[in-house]
C-alpha atoms as a PDB file:
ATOM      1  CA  UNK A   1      -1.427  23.277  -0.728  1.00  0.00           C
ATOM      2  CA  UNK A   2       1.063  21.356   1.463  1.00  0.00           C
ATOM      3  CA  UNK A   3       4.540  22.618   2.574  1.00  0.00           C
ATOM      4  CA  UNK A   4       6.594  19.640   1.483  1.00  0.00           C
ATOM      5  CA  UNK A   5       8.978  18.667   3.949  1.00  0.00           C
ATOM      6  CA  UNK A   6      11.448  15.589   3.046  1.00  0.00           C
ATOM      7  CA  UNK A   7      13.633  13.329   5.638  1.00  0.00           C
ATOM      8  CA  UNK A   8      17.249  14.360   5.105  1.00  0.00           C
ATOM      9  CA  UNK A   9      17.879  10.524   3.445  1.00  0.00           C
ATOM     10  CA  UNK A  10      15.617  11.370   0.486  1.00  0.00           C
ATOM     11  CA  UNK A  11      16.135  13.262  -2.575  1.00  0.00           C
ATOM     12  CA  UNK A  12      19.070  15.061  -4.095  1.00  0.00           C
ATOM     13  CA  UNK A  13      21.617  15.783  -1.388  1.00  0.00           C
ATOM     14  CA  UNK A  14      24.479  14.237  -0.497  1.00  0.00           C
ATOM     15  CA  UNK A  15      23.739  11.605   2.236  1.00  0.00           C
ATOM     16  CA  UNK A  16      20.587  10.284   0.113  1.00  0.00           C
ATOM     17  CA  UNK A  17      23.091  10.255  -2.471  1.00  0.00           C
ATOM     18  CA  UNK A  18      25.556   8.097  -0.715  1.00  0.00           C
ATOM     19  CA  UNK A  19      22.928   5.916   0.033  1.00  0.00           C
ATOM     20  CA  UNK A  20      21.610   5.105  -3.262  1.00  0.00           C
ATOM     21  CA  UNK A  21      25.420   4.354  -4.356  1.00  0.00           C
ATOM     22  CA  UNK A  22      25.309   1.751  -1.793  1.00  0.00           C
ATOM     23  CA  UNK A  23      22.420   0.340  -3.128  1.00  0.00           C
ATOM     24  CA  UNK A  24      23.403   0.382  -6.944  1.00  0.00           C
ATOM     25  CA  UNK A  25      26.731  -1.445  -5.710  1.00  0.00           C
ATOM     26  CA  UNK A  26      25.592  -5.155  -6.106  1.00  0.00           C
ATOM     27  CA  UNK A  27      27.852  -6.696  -3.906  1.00  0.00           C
ATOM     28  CA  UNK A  28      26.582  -4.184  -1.309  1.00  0.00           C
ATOM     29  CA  UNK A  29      22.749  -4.429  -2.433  1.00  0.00           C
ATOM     30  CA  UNK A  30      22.814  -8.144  -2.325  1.00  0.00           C
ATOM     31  CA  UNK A  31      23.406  -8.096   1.155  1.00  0.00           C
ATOM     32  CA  UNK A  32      21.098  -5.106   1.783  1.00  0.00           C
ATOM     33  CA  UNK A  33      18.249  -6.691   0.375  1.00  0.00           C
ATOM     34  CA  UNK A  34      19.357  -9.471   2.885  1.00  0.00           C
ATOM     35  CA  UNK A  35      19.392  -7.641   5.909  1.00  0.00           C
ATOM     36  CA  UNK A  36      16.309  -6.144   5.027  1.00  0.00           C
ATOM     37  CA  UNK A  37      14.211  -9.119   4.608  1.00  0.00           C
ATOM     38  CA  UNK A  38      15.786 -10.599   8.012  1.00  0.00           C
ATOM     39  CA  UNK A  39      14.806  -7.313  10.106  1.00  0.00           C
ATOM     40  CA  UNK A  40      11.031  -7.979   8.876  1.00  0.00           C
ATOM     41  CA  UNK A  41      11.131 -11.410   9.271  1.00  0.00           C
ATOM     42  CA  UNK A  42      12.472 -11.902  12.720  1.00  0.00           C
ATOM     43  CA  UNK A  43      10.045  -8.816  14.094  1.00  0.00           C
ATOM     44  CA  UNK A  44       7.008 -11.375  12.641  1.00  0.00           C
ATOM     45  CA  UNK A  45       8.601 -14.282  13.939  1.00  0.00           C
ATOM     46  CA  UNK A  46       9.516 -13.007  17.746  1.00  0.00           C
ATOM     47  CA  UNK A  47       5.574 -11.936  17.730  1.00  0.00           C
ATOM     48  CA  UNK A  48       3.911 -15.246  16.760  1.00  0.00           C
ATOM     49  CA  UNK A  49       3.788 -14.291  13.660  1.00  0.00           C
ATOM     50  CA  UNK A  50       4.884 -18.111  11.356  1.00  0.00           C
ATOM     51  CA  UNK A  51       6.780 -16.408   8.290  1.00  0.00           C
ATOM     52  CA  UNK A  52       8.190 -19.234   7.116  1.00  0.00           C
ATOM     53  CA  UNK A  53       5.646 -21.806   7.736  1.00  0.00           C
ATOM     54  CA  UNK A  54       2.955 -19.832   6.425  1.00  0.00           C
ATOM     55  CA  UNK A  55       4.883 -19.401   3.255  1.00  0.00           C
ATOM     56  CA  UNK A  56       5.778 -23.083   3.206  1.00  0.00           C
ATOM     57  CA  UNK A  57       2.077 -24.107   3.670  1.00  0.00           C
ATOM     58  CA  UNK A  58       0.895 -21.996   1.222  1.00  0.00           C
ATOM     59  CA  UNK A  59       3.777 -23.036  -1.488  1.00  0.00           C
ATOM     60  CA  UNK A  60       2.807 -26.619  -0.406  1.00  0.00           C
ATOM     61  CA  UNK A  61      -1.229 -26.375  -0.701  1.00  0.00           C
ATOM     62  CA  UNK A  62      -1.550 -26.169  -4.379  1.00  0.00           C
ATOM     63  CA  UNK A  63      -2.768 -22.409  -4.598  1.00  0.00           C
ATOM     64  CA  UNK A  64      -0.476 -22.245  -7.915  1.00  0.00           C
ATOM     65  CA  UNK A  65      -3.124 -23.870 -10.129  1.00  0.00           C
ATOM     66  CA  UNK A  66      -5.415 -21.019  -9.632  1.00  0.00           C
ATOM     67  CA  UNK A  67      -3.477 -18.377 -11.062  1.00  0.00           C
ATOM     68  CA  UNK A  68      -5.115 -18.662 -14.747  1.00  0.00           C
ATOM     69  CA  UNK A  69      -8.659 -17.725 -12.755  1.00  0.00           C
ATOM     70  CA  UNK A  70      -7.690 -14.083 -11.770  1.00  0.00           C
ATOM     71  CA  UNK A  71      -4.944 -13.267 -14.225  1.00  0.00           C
ATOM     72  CA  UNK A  72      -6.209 -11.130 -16.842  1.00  0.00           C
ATOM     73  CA  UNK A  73      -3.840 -11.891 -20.126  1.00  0.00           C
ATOM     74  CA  UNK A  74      -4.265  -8.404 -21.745  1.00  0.00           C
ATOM     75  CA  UNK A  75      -2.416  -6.641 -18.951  1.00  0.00           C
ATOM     76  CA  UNK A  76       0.905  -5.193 -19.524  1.00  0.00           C
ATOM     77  CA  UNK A  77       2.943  -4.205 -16.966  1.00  0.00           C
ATOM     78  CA  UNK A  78       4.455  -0.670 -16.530  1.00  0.00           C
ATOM     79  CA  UNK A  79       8.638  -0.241 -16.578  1.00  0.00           C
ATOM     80  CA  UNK A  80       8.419   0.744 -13.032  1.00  0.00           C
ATOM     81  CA  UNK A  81       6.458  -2.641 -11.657  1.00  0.00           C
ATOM     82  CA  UNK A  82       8.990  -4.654 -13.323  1.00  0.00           C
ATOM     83  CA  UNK A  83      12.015  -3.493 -10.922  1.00  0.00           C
ATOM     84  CA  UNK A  84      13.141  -5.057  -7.943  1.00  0.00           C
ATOM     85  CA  UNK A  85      11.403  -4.432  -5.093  1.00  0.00           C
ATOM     86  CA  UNK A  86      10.829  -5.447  -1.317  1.00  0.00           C
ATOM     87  CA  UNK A  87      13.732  -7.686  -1.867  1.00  0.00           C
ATOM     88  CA  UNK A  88      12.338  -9.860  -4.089  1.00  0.00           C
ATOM     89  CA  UNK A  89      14.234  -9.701  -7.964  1.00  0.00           C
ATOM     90  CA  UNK A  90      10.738 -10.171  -9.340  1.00  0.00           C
ATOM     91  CA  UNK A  91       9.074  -7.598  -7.227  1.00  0.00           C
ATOM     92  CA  UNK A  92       5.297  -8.671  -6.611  1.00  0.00           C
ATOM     93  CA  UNK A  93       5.349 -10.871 -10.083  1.00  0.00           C
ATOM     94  CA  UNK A  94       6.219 -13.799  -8.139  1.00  0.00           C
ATOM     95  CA  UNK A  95       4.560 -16.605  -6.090  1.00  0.00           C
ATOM     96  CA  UNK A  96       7.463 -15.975  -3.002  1.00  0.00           C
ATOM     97  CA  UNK A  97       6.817 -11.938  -2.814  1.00  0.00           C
ATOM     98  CA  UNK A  98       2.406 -13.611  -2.645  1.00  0.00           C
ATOM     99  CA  UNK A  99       2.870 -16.180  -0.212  1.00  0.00           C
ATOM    100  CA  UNK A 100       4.881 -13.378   2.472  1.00  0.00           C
ATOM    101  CA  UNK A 101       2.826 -10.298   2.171  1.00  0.00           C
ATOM    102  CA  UNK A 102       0.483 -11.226   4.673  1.00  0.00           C
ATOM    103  CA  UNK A 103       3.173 -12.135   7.277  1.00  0.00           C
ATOM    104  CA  UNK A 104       5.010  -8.815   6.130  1.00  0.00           C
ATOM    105  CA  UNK A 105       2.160  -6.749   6.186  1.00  0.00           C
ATOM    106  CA  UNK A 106       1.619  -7.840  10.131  1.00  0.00           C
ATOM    107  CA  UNK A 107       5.489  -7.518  10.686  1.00  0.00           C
ATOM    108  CA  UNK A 108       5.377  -3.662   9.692  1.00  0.00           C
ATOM    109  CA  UNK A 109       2.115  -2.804  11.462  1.00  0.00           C
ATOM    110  CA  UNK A 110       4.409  -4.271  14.522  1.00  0.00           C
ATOM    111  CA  UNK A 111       6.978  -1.428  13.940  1.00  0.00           C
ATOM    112  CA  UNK A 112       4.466   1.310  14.124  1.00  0.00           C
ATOM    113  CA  UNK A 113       4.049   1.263  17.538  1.00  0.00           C
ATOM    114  CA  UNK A 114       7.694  -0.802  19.119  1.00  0.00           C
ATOM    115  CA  UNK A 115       7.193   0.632  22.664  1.00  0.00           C
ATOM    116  CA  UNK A 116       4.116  -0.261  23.260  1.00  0.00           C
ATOM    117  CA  UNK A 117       4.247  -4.524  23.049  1.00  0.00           C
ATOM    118  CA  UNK A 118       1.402  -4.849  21.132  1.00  0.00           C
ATOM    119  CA  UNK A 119       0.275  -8.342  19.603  1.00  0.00           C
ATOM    120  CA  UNK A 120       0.569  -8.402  15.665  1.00  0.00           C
ATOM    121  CA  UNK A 121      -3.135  -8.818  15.877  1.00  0.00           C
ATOM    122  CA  UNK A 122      -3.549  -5.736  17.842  1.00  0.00           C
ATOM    123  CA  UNK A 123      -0.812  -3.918  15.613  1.00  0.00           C
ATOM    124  CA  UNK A 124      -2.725  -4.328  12.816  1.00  0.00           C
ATOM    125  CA  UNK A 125      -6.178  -3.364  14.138  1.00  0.00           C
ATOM    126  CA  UNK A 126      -4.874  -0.029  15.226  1.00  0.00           C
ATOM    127  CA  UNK A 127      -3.690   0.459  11.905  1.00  0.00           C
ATOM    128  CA  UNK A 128      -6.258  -0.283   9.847  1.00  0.00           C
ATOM    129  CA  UNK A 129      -8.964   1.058  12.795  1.00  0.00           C
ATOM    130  CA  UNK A 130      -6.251   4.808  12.550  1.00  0.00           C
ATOM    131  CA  UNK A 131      -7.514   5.276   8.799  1.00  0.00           C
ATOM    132  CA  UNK A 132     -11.285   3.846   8.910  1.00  0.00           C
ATOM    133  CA  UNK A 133     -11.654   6.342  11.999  1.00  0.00           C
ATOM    134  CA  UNK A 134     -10.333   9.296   9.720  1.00  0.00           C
ATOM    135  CA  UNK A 135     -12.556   8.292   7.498  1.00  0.00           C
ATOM    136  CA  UNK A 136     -15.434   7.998   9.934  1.00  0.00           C
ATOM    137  CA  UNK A 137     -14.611  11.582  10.549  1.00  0.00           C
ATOM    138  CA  UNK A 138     -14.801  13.315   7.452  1.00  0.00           C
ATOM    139  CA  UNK A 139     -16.949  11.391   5.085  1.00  0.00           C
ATOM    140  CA  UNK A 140     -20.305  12.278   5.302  1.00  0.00           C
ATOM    141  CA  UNK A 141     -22.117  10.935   2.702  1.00  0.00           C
ATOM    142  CA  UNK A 142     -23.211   6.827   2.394  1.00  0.00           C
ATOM    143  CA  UNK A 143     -20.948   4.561   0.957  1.00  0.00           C
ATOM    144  CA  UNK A 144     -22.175   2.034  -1.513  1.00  0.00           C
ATOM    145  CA  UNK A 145     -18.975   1.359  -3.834  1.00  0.00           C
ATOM    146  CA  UNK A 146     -15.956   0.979  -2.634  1.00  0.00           C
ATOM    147  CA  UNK A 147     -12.458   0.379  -4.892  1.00  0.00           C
ATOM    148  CA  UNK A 148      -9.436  -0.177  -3.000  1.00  0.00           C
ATOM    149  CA  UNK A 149      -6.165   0.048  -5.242  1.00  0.00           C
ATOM    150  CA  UNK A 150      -3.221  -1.692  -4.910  1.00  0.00           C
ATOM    151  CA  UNK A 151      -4.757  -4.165  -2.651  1.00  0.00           C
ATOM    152  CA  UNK A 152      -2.102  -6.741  -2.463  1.00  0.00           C
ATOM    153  CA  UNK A 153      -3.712  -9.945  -0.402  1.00  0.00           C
ATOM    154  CA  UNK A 154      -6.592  -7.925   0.473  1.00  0.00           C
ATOM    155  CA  UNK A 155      -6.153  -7.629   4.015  1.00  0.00           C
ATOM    156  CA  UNK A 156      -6.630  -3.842   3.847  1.00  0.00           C
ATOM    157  CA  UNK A 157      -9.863  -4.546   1.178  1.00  0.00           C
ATOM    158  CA  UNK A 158     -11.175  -6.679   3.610  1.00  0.00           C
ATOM    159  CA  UNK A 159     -11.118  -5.155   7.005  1.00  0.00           C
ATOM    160  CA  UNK A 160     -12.464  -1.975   5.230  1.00  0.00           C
ATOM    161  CA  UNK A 161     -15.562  -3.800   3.273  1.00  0.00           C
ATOM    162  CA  UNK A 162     -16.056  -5.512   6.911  1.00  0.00           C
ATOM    163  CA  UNK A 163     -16.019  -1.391   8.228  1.00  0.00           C
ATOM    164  CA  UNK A 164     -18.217  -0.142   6.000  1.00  0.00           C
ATOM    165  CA  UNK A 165     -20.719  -2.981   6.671  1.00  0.00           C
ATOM    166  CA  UNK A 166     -20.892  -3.483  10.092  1.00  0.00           C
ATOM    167  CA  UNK A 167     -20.913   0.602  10.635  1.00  0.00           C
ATOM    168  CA  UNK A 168     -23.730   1.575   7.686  1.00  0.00           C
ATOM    169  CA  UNK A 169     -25.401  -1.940   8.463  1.00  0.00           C
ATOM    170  CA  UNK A 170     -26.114  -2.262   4.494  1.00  0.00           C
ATOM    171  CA  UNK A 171     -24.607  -3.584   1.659  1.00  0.00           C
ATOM    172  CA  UNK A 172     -21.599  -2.510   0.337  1.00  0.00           C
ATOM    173  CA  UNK A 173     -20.034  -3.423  -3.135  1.00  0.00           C
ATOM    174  CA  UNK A 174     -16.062  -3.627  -2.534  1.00  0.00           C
ATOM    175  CA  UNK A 175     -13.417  -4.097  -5.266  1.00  0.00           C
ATOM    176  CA  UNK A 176      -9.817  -4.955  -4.880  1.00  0.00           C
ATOM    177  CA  UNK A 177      -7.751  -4.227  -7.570  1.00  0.00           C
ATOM    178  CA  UNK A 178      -3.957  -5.357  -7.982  1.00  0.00           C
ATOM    179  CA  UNK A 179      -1.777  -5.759 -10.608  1.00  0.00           C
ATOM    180  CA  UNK A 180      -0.027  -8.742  -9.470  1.00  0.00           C
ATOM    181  CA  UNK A 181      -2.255 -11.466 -10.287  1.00  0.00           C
ATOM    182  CA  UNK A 182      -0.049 -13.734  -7.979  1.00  0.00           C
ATOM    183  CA  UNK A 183      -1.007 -11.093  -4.701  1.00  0.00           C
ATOM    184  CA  UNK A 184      -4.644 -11.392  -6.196  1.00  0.00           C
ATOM    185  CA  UNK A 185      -4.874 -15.447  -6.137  1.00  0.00           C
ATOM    186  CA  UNK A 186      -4.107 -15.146  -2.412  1.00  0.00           C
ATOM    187  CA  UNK A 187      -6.483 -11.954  -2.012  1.00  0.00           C
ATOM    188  CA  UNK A 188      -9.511 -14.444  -3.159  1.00  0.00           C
ATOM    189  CA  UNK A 189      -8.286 -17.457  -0.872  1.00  0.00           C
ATOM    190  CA  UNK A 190      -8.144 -15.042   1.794  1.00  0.00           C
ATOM    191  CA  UNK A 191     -11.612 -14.142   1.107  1.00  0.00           C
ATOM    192  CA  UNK A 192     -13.139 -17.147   2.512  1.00  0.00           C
ATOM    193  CA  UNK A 193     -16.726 -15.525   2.519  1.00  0.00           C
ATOM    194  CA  UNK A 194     -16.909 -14.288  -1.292  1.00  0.00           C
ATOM    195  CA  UNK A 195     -17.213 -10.820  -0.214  1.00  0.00           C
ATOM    196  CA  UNK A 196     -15.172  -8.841  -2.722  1.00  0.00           C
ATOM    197  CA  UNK A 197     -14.716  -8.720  -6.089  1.00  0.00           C
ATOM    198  CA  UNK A 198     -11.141  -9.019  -7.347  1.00  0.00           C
ATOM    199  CA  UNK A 199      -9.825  -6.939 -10.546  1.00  0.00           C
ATOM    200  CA  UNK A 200      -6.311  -7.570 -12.269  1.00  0.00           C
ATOM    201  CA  UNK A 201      -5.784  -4.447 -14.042  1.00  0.00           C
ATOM    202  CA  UNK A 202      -3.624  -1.536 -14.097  1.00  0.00           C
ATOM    203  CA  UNK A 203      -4.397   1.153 -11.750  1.00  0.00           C
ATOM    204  CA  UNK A 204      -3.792   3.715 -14.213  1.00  0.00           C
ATOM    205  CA  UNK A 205      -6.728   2.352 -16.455  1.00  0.00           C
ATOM    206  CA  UNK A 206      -8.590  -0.073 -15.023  1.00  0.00           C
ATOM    207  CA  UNK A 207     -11.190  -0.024 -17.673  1.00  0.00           C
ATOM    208  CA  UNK A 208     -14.605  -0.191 -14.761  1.00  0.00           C
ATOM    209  CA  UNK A 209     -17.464   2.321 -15.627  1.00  0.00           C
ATOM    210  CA  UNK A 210     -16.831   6.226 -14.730  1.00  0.00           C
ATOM    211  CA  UNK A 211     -18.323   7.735 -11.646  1.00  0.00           C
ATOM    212  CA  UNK A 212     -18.973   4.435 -10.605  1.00  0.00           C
ATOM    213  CA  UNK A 213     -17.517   4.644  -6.543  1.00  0.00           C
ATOM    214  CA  UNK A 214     -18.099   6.569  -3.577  1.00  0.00           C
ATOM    215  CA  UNK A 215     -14.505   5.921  -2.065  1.00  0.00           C
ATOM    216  CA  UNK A 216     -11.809   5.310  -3.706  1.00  0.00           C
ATOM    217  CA  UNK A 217      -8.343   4.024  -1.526  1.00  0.00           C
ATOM    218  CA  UNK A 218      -4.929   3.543  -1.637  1.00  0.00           C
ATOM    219  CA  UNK A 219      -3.330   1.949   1.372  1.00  0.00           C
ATOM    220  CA  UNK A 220       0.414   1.810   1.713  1.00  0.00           C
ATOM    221  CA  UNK A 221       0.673   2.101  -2.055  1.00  0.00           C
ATOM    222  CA  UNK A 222       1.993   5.473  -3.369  1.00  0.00           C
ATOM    223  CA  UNK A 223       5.454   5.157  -1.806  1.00  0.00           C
ATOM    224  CA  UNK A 224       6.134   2.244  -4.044  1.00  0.00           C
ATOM    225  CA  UNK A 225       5.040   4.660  -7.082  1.00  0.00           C
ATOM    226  CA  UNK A 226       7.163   6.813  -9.510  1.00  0.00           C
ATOM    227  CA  UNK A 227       4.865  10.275  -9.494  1.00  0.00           C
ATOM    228  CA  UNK A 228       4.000   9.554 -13.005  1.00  0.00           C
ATOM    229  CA  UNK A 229       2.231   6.826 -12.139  1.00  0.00           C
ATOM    230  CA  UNK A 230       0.914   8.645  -9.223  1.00  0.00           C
ATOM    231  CA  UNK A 231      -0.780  11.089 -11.214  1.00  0.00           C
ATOM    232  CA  UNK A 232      -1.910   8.760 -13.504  1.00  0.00           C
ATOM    233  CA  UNK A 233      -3.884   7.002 -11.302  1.00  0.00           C
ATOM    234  CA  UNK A 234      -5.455  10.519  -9.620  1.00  0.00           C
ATOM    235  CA  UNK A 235      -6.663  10.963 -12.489  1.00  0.00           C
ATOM    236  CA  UNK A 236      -8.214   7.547 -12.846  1.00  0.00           C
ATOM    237  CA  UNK A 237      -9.231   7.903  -9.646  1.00  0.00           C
ATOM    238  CA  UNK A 238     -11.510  11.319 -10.250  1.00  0.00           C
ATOM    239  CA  UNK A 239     -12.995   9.592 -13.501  1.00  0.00           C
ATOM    240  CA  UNK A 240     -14.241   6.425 -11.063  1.00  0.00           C
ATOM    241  CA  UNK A 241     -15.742   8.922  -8.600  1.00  0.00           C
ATOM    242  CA  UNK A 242     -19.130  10.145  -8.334  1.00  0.00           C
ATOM    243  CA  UNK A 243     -19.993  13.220  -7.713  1.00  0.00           C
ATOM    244  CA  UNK A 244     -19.277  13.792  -3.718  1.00  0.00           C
ATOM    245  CA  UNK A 245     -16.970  10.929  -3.931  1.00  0.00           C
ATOM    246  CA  UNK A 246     -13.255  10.897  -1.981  1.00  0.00           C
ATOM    247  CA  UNK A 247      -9.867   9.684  -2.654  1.00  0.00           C
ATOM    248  CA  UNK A 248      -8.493   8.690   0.498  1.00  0.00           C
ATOM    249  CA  UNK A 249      -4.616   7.381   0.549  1.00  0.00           C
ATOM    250  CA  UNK A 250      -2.649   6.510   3.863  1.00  0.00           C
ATOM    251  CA  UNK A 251       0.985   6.070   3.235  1.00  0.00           C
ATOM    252  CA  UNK A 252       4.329   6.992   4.946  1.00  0.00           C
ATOM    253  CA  UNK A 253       4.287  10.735   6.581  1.00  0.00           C
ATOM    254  CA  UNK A 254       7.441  12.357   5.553  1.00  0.00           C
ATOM    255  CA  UNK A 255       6.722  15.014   8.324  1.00  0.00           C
ATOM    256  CA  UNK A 256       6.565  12.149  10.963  1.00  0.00           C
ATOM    257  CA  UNK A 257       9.495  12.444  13.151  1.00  0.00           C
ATOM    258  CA  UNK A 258       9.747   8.427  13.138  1.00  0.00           C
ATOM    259  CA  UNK A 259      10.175   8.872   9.517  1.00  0.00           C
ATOM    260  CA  UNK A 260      12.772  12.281   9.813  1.00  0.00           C
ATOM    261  CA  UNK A 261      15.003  10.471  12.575  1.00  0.00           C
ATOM    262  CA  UNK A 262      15.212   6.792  10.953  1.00  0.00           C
ATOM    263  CA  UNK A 263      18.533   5.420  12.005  1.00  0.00           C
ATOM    264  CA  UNK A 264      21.188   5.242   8.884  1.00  0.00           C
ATOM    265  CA  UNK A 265      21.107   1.373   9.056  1.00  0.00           C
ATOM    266  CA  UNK A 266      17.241   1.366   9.182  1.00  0.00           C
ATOM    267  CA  UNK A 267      16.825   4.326   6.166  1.00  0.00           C
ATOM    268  CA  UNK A 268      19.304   2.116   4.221  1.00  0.00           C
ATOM    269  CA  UNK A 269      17.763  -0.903   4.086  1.00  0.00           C
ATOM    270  CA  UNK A 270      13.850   0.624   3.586  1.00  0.00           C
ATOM    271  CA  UNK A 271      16.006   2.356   0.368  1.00  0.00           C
ATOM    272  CA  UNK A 272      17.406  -0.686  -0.696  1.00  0.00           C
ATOM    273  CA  UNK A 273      13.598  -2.191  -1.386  1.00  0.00           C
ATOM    274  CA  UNK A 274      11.919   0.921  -1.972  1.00  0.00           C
ATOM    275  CA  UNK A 275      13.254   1.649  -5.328  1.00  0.00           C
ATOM    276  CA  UNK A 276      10.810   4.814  -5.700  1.00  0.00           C
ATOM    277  CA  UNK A 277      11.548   6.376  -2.165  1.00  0.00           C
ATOM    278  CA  UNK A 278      12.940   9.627  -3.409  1.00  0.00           C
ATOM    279  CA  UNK A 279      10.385  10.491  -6.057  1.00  0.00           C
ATOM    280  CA  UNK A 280       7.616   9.767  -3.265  1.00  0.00           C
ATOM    281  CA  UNK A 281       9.472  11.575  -0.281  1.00  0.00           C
ATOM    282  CA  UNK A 282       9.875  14.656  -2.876  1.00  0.00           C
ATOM    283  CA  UNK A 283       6.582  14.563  -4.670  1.00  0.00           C
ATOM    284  CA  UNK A 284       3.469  17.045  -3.257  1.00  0.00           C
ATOM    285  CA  UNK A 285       0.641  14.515  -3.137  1.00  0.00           C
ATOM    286  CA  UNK A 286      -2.055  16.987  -2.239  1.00  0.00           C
ATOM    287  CA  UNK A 287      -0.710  19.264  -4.541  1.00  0.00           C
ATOM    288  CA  UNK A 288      -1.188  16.394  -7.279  1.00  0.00           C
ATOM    289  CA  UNK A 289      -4.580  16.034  -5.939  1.00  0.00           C
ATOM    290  CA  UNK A 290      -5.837  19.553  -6.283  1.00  0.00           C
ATOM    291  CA  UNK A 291      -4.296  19.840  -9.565  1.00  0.00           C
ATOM    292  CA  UNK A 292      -6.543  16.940 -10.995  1.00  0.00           C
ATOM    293  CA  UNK A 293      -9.514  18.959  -9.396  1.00  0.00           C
ATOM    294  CA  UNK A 294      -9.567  17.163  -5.957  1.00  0.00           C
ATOM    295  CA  UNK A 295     -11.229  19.960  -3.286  1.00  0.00           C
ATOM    296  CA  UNK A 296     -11.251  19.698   0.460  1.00  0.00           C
ATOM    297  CA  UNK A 297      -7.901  18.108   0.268  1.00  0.00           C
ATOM    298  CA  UNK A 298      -7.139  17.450   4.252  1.00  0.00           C
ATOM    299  CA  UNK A 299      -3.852  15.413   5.472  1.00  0.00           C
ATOM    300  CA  UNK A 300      -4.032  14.191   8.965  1.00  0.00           C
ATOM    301  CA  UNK A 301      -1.499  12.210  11.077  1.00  0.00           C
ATOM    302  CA  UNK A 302      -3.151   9.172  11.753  1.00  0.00           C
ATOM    303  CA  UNK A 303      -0.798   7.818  13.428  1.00  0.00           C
ATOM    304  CA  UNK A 304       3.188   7.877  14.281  1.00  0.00           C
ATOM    305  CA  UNK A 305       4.747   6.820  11.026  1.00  0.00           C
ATOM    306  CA  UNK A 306       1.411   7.589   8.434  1.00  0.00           C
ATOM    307  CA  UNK A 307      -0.483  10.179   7.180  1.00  0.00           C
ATOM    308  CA  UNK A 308      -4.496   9.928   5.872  1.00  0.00           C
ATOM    309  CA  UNK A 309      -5.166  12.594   2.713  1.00  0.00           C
ATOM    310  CA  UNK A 310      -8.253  12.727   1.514  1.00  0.00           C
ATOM    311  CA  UNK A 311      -9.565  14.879  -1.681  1.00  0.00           C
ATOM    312  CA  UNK A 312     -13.321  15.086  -2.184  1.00  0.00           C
ATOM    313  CA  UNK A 313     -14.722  15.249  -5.629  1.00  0.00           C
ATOM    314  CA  UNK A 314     -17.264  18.240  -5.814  1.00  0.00           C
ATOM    315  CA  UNK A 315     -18.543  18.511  -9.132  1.00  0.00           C
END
């Protein structure tokens, strides 16, 4: 059982609570959610990385038409995926939220390490290579099956199928799941070697066979979660797993003190397109875990901002 300990911008006192009435003031939000966008955009752009022109090429090449293919029409979407959320008024049920993950997802693994003028490219290898060496370090059984949640456009699915193959040497069944069929039409052009299977479905049921995975991930994905939905997809998570299988989630560390000290400006504008910051910076994840039945539940600083858990399934 963790001891829980929350930045002072999150939760129920009075700063956090100053801060959300900025955000709920739409005058104000409207140029939060501006700001916001701009920080993540120029960090890509003053490290190579081509924001814009990768989403122009991509809204240009015709990827739009392909959308039918992966979009499974007897989804619904939950109340809290239909919010606002990193900036977009759609959240990730829209083609302009699909076309600038990737370039947002370099971006932040750029403002992990700020000091150290690292490429993007190296960025985002340590930050992927942090979690697959936790991993590496406490899984001890093969991995055959492999379902990564909340996979966006699969650039954490990838670079962990690519992991588990190179370091095993053998086949390894991967699945992305996603429940924005937009992220999910990029995921599959991404995935220019057919290597992964790609799921629209809820998390929370995702209707694949029971103990049917040996890992089971989420990357970057609970702090955009109410904890309902958290512990809704635990539990989803322990029916998927076989028998010696783990849960492993990397997310935000709330003990991190990058995360504690944020500057008010920089707190602000992650709260403005984080709409479920305070229920994730005040929830007990491995409390959640063990509560399901998750054993061996170990949290680990992998690396200054982000924390590795990971809850084994024994029985």
């Amino acid at each position: 059982m963790s001891n829980l300990t929350k930045p002072a911008w999150a939760g129920e006192n009075l700063l956090s609570q100053f801060v959300n009435l900025l955000i709920h003031t739409p005058p104000i939000y409207a140029v939060m959610k501006h700001q916001a966008r701009q920080v993540l955009i120029k960090t890509a752009e003053k490290n190579g990385v081509p924001w814009r022109q990768r989403s122009e090429d991509l809204a240009n090449s015709g990827i739009q038409s392909h959308l039918s293919q992966i979009t499974n029409p007897t989804v619904t979407y939950p109340d809290y995926y239909q919010v606002p959320f990193h900036a977009y008024s759609q959240g990730n049920l829209c083609w302009q939220a699909a076309f600038e993950a990737e370039s947002a997802t370099y971006s932040m693994g750029l403002r992990v390490w700020p000091q150290e003028h690292l490429t993007w490219q190296e960025a985002q290898a340590r930050l992927r290579g942090s979690f697959h060496q936790v991993l590496a370090n406490h899984l001890t059984q093969p991995i055959r099956d492999i379902l990564d949640i909340g996979c966006s456009v699969g650039i954490s699915t990838l670079t962990l199928h690519q992991y588990y193959q190179q370091t095993q040497g053998t086949s390894i069944r991967t699945v992305g799941l996603d429940l924005s069929p937009y992220m999910l039409t990029i995921a599959q052009l991404r995935d220019t070697h057919r290597e992964i299977e790609w799921l629209h479905a809820q998390a929370e049921a995702t209707g694949l066979p029971d103990r049917s995975f040996d890992l089971v991930t989420l990357q970057f994905v609970t702090h955009e979660l109410p904890r309902t939905a958290t512990q809704a997809i635990f539990q989803e998570a322990w029916r998927l797993l076989r028998t010696g299988g783990v849960l492993a989630i990397v997310d935000n560390n709330p003990k991190s003190p990058v995360i504690q000290n944020l500057p008010p400006v920089l707190f602000t504008l992650m709260k403005s397109t984080e709409p479920w910051s305070d229920d994730y910076y005040t929830f007990d994840l491995e409390a959640a875990m063990e509560t399901i039945g998750f054993e061996q539940v170990t949290t680990l600083a992998s690396d200054p901002r982000h924390r590795t858990i990971l809850g084994h399934k024994l029985q």
